[in-house]
PDB file of N, CA and C in Angstrom:
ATOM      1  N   UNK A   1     -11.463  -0.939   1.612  1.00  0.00           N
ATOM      2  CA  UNK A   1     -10.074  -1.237   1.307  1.00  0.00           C
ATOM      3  C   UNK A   1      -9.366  -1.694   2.575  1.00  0.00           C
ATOM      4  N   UNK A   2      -9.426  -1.107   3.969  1.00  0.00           N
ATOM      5  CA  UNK A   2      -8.690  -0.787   4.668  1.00  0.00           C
ATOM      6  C   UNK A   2      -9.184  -3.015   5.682  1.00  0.00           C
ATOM      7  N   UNK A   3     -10.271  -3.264   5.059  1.00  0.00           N
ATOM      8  CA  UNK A   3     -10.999  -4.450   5.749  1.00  0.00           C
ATOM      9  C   UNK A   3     -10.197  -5.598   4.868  1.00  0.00           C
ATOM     10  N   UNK A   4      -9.508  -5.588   4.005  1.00  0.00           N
ATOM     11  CA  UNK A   4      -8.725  -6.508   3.401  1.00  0.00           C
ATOM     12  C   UNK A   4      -7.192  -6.357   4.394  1.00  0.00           C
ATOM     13  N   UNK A   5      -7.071  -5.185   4.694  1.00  0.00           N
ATOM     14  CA  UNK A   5      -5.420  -5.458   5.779  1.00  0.00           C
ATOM     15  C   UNK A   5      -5.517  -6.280   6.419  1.00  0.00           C
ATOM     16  N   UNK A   6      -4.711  -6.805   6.972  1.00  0.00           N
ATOM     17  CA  UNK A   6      -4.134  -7.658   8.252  1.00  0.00           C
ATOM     18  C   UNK A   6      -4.562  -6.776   9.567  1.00  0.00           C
ATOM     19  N   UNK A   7      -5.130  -7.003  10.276  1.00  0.00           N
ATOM     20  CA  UNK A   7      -5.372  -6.299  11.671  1.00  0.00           C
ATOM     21  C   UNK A   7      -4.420  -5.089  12.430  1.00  0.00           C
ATOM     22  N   UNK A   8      -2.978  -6.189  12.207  1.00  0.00           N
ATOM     23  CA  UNK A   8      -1.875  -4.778  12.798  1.00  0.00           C
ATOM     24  C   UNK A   8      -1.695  -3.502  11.995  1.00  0.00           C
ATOM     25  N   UNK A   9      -1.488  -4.214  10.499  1.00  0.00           N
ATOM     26  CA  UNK A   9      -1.853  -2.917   9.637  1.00  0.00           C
ATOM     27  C   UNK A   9      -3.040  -1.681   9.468  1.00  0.00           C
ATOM     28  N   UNK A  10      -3.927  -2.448   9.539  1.00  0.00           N
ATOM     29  CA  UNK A  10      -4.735  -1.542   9.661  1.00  0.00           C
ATOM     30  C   UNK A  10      -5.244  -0.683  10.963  1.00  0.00           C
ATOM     31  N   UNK A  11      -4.763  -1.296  11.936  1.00  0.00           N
ATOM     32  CA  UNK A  11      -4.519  -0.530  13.351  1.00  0.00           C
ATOM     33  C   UNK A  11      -3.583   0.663  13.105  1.00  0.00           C
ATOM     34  N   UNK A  12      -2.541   0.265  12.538  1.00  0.00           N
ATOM     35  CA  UNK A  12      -1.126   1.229  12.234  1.00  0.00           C
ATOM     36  C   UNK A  12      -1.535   2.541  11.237  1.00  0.00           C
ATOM     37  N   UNK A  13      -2.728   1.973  10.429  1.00  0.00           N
ATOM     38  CA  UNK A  13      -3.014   3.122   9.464  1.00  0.00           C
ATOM     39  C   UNK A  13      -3.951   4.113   9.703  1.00  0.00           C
ATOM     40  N   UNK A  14      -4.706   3.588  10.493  1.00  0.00           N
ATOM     41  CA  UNK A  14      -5.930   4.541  11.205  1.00  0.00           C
ATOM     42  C   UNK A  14      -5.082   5.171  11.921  1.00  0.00           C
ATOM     43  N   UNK A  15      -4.295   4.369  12.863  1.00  0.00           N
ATOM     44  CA  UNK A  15      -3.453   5.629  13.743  1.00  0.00           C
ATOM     45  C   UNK A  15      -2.743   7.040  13.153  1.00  0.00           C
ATOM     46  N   UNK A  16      -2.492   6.185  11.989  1.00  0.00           N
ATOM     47  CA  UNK A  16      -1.807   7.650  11.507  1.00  0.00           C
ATOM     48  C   UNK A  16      -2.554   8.460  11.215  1.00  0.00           C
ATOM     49  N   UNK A  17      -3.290   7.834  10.119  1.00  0.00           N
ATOM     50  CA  UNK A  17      -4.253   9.187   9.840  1.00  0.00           C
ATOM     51  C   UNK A  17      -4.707   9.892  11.032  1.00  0.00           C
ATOM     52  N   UNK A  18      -5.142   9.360  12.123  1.00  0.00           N
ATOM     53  CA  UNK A  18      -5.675   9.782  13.232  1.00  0.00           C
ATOM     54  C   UNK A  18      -4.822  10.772  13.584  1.00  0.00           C
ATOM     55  N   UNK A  19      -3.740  10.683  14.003  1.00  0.00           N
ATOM     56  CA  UNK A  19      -2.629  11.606  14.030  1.00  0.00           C
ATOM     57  C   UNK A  19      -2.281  12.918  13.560  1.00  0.00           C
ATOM     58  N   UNK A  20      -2.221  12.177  12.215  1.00  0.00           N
ATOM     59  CA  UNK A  20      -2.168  13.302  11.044  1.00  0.00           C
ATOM     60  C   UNK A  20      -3.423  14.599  10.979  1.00  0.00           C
ATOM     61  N   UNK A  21      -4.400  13.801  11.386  1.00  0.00           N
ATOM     62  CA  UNK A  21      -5.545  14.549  10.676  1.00  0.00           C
ATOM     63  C   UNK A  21      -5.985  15.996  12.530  1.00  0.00           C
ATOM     64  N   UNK A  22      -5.320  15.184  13.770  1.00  0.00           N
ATOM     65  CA  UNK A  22      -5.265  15.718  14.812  1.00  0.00           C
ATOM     66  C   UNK A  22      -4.559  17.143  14.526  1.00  0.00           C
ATOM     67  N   UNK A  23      -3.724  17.200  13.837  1.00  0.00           N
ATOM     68  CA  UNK A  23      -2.503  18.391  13.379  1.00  0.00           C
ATOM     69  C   UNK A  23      -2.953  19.388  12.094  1.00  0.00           C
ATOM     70  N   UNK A  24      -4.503  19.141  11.549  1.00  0.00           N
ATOM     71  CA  UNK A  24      -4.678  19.528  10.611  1.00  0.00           C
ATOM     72  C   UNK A  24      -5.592  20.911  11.135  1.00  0.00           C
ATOM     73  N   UNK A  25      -6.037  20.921  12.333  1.00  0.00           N
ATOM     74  CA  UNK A  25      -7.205  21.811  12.399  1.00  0.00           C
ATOM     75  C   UNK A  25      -8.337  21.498  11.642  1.00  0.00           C
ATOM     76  N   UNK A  26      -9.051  22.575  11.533  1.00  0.00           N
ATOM     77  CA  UNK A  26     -10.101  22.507  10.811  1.00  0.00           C
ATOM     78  C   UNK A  26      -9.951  22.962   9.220  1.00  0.00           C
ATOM     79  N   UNK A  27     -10.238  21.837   8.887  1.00  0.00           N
ATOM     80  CA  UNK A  27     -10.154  22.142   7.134  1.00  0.00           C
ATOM     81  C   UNK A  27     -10.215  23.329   6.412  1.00  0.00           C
ATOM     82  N   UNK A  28      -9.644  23.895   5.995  1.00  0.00           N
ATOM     83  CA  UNK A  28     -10.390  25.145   5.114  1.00  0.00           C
ATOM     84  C   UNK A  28     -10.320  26.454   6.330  1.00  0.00           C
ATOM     85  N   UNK A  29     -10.043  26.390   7.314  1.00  0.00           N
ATOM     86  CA  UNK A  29      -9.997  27.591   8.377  1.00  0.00           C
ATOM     87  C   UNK A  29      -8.641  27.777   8.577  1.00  0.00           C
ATOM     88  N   UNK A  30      -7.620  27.956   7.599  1.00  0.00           N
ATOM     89  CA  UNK A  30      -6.698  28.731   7.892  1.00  0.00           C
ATOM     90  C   UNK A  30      -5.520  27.875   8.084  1.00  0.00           C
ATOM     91  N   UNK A  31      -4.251  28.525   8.398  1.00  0.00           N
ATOM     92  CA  UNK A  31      -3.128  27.213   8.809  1.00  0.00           C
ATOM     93  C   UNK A  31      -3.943  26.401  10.057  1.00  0.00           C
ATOM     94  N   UNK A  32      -2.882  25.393   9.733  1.00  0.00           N
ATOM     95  CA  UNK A  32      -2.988  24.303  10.754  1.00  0.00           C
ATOM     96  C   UNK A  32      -2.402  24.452  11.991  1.00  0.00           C
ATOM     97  N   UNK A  33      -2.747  23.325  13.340  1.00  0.00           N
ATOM     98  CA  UNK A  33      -1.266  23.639  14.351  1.00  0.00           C
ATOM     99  C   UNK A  33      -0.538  23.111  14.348  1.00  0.00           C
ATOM    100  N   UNK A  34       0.213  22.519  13.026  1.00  0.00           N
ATOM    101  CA  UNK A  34       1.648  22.418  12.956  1.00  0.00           C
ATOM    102  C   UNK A  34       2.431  23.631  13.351  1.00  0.00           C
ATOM    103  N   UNK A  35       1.997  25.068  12.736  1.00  0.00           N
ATOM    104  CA  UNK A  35       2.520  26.244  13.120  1.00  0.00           C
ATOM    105  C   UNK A  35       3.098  27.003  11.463  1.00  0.00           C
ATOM    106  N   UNK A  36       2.952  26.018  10.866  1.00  0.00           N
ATOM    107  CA  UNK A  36       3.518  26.074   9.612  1.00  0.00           C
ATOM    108  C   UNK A  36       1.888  26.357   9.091  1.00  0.00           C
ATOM    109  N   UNK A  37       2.518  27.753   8.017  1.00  0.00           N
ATOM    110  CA  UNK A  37       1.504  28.351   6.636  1.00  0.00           C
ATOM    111  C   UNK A  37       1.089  27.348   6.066  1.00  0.00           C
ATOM    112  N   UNK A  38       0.025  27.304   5.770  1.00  0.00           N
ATOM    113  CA  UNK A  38      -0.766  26.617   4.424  1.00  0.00           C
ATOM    114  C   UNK A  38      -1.173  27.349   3.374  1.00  0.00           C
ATOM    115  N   UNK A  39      -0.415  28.072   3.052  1.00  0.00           N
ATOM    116  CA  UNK A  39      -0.994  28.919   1.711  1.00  0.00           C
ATOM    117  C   UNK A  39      -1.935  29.966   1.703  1.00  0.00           C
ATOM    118  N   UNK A  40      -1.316  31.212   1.388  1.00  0.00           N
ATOM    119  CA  UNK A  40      -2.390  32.172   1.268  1.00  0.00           C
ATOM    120  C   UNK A  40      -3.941  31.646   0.942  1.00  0.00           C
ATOM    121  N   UNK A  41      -3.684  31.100   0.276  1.00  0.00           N
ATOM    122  CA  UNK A  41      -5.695  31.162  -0.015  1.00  0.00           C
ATOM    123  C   UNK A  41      -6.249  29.892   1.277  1.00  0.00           C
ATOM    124  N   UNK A  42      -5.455  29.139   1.432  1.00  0.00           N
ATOM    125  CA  UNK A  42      -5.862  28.239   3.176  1.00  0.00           C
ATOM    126  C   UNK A  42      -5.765  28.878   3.735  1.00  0.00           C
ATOM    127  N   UNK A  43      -4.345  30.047   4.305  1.00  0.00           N
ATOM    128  CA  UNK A  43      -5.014  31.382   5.292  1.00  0.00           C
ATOM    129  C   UNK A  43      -5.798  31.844   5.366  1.00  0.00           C
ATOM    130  N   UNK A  44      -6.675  32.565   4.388  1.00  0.00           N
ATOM    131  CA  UNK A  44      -7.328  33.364   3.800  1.00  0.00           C
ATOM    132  C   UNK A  44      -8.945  32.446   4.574  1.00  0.00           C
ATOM    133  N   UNK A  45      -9.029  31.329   4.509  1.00  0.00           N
ATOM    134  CA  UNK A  45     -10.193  30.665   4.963  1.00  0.00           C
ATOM    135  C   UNK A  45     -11.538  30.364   4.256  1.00  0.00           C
ATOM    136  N   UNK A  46     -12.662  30.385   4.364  1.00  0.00           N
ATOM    137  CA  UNK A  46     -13.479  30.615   3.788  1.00  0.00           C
ATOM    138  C   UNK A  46     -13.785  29.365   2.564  1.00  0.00           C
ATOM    139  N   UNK A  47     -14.808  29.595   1.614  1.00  0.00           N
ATOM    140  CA  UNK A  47     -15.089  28.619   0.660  1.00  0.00           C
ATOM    141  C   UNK A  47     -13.623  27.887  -0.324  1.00  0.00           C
ATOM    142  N   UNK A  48     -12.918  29.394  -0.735  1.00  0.00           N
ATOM    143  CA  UNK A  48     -11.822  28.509  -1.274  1.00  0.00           C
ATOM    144  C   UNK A  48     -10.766  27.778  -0.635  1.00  0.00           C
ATOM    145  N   UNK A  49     -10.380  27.996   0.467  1.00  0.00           N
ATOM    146  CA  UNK A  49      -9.832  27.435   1.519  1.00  0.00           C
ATOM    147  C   UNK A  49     -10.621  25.851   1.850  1.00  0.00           C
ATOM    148  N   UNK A  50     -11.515  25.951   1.900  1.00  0.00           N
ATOM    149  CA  UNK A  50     -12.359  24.584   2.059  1.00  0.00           C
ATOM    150  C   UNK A  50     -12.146  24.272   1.020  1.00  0.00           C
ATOM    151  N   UNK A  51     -12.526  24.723  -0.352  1.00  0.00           N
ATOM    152  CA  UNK A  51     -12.390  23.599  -1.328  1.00  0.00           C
ATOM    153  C   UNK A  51     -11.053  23.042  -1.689  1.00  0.00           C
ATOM    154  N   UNK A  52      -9.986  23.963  -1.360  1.00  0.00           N
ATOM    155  CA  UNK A  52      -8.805  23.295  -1.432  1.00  0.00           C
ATOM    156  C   UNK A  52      -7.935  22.606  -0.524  1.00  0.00           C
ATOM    157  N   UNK A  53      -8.594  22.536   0.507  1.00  0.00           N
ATOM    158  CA  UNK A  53      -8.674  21.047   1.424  1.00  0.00           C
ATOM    159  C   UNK A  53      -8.846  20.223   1.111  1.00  0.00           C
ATOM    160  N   UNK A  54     -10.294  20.424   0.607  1.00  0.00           N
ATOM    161  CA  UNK A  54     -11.100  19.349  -0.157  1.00  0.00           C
ATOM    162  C   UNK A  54     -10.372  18.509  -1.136  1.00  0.00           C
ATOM    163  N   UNK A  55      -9.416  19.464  -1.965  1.00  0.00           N
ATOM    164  CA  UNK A  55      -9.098  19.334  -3.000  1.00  0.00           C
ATOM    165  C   UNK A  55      -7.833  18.488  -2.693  1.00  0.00           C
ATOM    166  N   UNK A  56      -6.988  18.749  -1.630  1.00  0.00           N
ATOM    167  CA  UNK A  56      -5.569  18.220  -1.466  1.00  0.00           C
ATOM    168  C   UNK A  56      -6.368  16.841  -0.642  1.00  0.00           C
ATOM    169  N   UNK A  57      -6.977  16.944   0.343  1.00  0.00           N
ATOM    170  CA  UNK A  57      -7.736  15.433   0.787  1.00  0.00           C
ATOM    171  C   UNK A  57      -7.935  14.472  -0.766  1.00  0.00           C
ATOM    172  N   UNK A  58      -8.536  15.838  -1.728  1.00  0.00           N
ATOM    173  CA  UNK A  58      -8.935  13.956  -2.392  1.00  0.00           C
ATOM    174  C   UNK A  58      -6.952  13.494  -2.921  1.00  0.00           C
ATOM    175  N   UNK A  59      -6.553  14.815  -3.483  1.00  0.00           N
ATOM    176  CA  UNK A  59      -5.323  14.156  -4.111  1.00  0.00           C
ATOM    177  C   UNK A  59      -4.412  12.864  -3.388  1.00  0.00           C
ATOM    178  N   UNK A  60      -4.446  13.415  -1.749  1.00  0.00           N
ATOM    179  CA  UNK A  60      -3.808  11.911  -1.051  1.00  0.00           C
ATOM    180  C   UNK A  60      -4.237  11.017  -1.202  1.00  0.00           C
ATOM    181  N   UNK A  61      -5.576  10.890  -0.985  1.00  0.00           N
ATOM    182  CA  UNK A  61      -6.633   9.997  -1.054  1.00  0.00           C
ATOM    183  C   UNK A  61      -6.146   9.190  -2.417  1.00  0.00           C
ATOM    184  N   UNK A  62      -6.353   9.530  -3.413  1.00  0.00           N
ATOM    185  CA  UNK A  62      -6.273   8.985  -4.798  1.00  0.00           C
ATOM    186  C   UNK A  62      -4.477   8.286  -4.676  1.00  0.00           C
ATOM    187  N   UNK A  63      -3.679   9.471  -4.166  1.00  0.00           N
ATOM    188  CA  UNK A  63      -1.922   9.020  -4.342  1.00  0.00           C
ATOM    189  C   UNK A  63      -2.093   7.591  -3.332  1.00  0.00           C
ATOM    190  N   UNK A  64      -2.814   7.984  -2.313  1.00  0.00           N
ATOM    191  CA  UNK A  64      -2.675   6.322  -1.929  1.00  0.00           C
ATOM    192  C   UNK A  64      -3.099   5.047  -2.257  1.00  0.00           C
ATOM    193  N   UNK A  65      -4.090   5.226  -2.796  1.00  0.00           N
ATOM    194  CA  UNK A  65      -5.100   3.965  -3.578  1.00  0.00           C
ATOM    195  C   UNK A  65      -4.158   3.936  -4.890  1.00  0.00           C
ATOM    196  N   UNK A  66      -3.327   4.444  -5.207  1.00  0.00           N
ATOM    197  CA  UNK A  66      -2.751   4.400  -6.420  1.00  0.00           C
ATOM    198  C   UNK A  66      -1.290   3.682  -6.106  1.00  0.00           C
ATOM    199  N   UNK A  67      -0.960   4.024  -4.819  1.00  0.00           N
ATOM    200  CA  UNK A  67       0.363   2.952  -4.137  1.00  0.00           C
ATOM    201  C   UNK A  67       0.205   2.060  -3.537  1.00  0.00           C
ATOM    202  N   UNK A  68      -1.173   1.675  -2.897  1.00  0.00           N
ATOM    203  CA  UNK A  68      -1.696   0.180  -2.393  1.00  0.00           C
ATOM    204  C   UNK A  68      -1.968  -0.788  -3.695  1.00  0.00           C
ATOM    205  N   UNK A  69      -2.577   0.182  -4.704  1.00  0.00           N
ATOM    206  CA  UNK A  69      -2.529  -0.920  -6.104  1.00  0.00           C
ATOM    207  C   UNK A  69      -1.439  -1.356  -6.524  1.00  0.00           C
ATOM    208  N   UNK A  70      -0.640  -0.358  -6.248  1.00  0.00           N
ATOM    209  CA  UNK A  70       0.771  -1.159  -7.342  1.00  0.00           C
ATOM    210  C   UNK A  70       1.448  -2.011  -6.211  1.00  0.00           C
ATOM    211  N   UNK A  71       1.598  -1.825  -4.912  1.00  0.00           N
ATOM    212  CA  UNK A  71       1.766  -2.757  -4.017  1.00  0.00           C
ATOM    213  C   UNK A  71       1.092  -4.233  -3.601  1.00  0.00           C
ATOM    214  N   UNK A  72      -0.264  -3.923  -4.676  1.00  0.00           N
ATOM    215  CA  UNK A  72      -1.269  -5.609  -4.847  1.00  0.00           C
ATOM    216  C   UNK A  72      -0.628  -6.056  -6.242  1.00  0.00           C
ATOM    217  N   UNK A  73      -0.297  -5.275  -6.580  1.00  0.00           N
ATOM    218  CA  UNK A  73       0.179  -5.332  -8.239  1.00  0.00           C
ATOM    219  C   UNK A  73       1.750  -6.241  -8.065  1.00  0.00           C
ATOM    220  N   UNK A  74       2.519  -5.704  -7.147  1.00  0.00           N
ATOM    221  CA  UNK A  74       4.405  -6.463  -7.208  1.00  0.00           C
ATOM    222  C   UNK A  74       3.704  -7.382  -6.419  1.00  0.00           C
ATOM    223  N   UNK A  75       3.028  -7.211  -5.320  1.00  0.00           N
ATOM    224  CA  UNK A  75       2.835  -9.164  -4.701  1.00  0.00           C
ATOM    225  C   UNK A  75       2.022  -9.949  -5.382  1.00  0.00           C
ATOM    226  N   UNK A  76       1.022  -9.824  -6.322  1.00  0.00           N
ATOM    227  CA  UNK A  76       0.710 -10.480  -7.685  1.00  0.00           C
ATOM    228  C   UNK A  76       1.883 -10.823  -8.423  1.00  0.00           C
ATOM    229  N   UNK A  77       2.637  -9.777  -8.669  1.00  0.00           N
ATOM    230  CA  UNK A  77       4.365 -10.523  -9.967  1.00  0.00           C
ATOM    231  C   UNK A  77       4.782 -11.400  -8.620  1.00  0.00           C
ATOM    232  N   UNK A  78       5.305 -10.953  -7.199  1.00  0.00           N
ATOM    233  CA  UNK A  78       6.152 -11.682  -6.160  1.00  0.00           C
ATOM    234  C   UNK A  78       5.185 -13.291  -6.604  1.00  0.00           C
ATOM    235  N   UNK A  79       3.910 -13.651  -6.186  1.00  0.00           N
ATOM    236  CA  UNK A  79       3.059 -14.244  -5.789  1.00  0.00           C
ATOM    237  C   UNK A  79       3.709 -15.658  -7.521  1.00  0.00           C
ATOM    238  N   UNK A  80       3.577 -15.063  -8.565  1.00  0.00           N
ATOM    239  CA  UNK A  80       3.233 -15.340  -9.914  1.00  0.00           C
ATOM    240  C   UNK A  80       4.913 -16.108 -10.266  1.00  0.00           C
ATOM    241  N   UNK A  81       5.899 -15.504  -9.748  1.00  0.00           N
ATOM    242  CA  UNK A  81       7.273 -15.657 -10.054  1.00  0.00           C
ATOM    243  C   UNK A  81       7.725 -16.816  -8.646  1.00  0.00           C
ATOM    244  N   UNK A  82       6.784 -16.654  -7.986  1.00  0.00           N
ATOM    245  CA  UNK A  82       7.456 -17.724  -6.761  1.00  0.00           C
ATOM    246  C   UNK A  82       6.785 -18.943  -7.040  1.00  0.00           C
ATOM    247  N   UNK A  83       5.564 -18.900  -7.641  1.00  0.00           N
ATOM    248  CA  UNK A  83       4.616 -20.459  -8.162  1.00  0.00           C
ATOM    249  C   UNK A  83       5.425 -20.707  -9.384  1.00  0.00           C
ATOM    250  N   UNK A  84       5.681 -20.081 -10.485  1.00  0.00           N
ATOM    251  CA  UNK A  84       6.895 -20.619 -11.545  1.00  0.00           C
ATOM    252  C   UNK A  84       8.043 -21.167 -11.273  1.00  0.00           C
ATOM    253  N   UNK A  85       8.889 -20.729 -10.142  1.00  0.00           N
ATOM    254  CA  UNK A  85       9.715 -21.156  -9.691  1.00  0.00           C
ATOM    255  C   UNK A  85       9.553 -22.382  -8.789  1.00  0.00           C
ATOM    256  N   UNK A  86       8.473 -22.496  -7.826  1.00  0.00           N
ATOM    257  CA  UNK A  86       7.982 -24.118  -7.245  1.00  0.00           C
ATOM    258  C   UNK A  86       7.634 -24.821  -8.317  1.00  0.00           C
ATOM    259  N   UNK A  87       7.315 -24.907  -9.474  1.00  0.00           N
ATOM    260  CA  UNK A  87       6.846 -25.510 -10.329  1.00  0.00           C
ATOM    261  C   UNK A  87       8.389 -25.900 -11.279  1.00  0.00           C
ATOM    262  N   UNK A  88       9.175 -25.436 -11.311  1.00  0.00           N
ATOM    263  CA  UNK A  88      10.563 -25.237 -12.268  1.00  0.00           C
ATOM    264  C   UNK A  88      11.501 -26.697 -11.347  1.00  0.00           C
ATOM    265  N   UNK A  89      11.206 -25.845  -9.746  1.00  0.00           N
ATOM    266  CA  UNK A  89      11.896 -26.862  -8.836  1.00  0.00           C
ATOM    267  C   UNK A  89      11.625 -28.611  -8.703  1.00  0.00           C
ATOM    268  N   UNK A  90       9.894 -28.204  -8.753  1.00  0.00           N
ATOM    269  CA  UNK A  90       9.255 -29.546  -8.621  1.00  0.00           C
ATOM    270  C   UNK A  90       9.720 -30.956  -9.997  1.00  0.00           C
ATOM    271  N   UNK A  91       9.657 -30.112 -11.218  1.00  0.00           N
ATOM    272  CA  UNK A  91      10.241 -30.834 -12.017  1.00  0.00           C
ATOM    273  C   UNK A  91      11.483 -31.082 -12.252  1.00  0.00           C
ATOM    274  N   UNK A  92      12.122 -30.452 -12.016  1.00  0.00           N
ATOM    275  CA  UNK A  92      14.118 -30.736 -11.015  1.00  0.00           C
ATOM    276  C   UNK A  92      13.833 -31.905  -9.975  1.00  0.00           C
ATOM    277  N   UNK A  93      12.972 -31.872  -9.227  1.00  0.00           N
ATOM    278  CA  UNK A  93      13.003 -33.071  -8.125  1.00  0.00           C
ATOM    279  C   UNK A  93      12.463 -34.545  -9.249  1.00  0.00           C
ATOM    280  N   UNK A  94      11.231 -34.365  -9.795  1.00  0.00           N
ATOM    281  CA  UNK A  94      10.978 -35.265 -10.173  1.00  0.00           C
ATOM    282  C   UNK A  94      11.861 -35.941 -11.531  1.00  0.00           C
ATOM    283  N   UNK A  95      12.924 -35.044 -11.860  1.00  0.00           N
ATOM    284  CA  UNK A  95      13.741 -35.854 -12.746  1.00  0.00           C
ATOM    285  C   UNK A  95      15.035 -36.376 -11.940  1.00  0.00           C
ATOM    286  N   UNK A  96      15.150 -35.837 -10.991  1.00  0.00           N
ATOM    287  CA  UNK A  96      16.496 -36.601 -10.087  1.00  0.00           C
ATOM    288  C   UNK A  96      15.460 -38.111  -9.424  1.00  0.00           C
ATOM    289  N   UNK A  97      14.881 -37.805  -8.828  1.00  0.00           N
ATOM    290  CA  UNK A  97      14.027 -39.204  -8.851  1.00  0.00           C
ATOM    291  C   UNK A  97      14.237 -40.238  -9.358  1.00  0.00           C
ATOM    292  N   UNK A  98      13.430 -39.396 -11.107  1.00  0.00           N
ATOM    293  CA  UNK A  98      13.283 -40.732 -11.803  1.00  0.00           C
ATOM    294  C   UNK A  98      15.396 -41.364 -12.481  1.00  0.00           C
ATOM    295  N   UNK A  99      16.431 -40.682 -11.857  1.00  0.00           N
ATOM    296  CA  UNK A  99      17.539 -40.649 -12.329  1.00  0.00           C
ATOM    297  C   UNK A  99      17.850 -42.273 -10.819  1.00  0.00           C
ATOM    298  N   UNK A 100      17.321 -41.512 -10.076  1.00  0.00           N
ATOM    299  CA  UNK A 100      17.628 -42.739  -8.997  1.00  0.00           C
ATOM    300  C   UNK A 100      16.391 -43.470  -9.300  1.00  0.00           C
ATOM    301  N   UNK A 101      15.589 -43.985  -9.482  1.00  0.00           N
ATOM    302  CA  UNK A 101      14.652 -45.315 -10.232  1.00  0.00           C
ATOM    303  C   UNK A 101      15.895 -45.821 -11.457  1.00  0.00           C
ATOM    304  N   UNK A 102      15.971 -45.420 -12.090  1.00  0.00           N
ATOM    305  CA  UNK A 102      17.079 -45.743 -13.054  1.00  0.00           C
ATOM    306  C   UNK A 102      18.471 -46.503 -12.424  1.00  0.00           C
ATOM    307  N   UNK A 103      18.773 -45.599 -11.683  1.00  0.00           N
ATOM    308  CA  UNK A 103      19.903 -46.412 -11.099  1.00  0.00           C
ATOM    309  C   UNK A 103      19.876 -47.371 -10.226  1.00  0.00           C
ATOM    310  N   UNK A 104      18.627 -47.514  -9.426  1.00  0.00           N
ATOM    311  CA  UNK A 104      18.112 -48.460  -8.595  1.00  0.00           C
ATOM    312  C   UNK A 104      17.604 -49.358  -9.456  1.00  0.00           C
ATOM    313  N   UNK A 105      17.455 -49.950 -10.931  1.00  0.00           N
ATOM    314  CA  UNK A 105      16.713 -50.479 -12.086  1.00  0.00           C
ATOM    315  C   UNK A 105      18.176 -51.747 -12.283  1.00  0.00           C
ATOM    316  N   UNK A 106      18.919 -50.166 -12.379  1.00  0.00           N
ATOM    317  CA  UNK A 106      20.487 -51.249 -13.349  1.00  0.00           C
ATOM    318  C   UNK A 106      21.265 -52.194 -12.281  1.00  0.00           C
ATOM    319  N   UNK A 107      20.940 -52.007 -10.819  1.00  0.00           N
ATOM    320  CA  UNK A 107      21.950 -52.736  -9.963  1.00  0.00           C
ATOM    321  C   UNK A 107      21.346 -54.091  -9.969  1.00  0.00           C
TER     322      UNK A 107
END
């Protein structure tokens, strides 16, 4: 996914995650060093703590592939509504045209 961005973007997005994921500690071992709780059972550590890492990793994971689609999705309508409209224009030009052929006809 991330090999279809534009270069700066995808520089910008690794960074974050990079960032983000710097502040997370180790998955499943308890709060993070934000300093801020992660939930009794992420305190708590151990298998369920991992799996519900696991579990909140995939949910971002999915919330984002689900907002990059609809963001391919409005520049598909942007993309779709701006060629209708060059096409709307183009035939506006080509009838003022043929309005001056006409008037260049009668002199």
């Amino acid at each position: 996914m991330a090999r279809f961005l534009r270069p700066d973007v995808r520089r910008l997005l690794t960074t974050q995650l990079r960032m983000t994921s710097d502040q997370l500690g180790e998955l499943g071992k308890g709060a993070g060093k934000g300093g801020g709780g992660g939930g009794s059972v992420r305190e708590a550590g151990g298998a369920l703590g991992k799996k519900q890492a696991a579990e909140e990793e995939m949910y971002f994971r999915r919330k984002e592939q689900e907002q990059l689609a609809a963001l391919k999705q409005h520049h598909q309508e942007e993309i779709d509504h701006h060629k209708k409209e060059i096409s709307r224009l183009q035939s506006e030009i080509d009838r003022h045209k043929g309005k001056i052929r006409k008037l260049n006809h009668d002199d």
